[in-house]
Protein backbone atom coordinates (compact mmCIF):
# COMPACT_ATOMS: atom_id res chain seq x y z
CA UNK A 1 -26.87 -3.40 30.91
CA UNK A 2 -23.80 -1.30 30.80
CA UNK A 3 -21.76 -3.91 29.33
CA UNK A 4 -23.90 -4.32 26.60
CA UNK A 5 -23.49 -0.52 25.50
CA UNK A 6 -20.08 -0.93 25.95
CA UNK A 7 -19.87 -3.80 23.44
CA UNK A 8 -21.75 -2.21 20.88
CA UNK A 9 -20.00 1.44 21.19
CA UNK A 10 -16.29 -0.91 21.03
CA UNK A 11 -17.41 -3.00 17.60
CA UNK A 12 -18.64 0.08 16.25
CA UNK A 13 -15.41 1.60 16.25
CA UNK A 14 -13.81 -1.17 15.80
CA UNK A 15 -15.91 -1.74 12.63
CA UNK A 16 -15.82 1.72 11.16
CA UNK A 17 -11.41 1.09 12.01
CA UNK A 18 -11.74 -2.03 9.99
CA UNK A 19 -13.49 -0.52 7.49
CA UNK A 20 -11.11 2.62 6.29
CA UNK A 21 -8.01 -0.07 6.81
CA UNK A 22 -10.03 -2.66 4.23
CA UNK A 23 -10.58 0.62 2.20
CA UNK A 24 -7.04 2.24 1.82
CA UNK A 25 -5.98 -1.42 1.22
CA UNK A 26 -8.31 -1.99 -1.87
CA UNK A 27 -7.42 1.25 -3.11
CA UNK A 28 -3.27 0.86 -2.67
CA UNK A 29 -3.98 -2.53 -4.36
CA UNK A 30 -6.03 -1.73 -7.20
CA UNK A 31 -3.27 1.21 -7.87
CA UNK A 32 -0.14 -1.17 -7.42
CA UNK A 33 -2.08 -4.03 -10.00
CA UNK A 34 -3.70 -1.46 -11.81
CA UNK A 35 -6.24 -3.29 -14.68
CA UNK A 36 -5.01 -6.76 -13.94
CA UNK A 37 -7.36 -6.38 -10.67
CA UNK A 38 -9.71 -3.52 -11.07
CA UNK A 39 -12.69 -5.47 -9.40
CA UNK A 40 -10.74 -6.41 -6.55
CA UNK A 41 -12.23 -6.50 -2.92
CA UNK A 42 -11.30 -7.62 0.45
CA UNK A 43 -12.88 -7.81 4.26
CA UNK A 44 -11.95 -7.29 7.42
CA UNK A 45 -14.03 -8.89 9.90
CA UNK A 46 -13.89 -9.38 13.43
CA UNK A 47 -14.32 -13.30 14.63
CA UNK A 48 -14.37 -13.82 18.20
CA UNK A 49 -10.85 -12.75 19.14
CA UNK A 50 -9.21 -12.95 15.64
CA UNK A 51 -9.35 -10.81 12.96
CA UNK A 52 -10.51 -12.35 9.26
CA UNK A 53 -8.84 -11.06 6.15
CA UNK A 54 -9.80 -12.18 3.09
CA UNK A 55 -9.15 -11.33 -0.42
CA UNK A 56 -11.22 -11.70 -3.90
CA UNK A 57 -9.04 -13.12 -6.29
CA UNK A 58 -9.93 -12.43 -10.23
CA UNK A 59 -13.40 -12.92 -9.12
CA UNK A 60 -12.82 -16.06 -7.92
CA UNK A 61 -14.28 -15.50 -4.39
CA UNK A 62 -13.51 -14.23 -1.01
CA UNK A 63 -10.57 -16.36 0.09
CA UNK A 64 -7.63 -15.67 2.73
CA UNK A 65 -4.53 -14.34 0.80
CA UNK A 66 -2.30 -16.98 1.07
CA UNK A 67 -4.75 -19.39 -0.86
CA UNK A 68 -4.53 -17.51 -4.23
CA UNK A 69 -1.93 -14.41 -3.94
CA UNK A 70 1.99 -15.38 -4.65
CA UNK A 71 4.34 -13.68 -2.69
CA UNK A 72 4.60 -10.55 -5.09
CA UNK A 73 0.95 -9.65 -4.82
């Protein structure tokens, strides 16, 4: 039973990390690309013992980075 709190109490903080990371990003990104990107969004997500980070592109969908960005995004 104890492990089960613990699990929950470490992806909630893990989460609510993930969350003002994915935050500060979109906002640094929106201000570096300005109106070419104002809609853009992104996710951080935990998957088994990986992290997922994808990226909307131009409303295109949520992708990982390296599908749509060039190198200067």
């Amino acid at each position: 039973m104890s492990l089960k709190y613990f699990e929950n109490a470490r992806d909630t903080v893990l989460q609510n990390i993930f969350d003002r990371i994915n935050n500060n990003f979109v906002d640094i990104y929106k201000e570096l690309h300005g109106e070419d990107e104002k809609e853009f969004k992104s996710s951080f997500m935990p998957d088994e013992a990986k992290l997922v980070f994808d990226v909307d592109f131009y409303g295109r969908g949520m992708f990982h980075p390296g599908a749509m960005h060039s190198e200067c995004h």
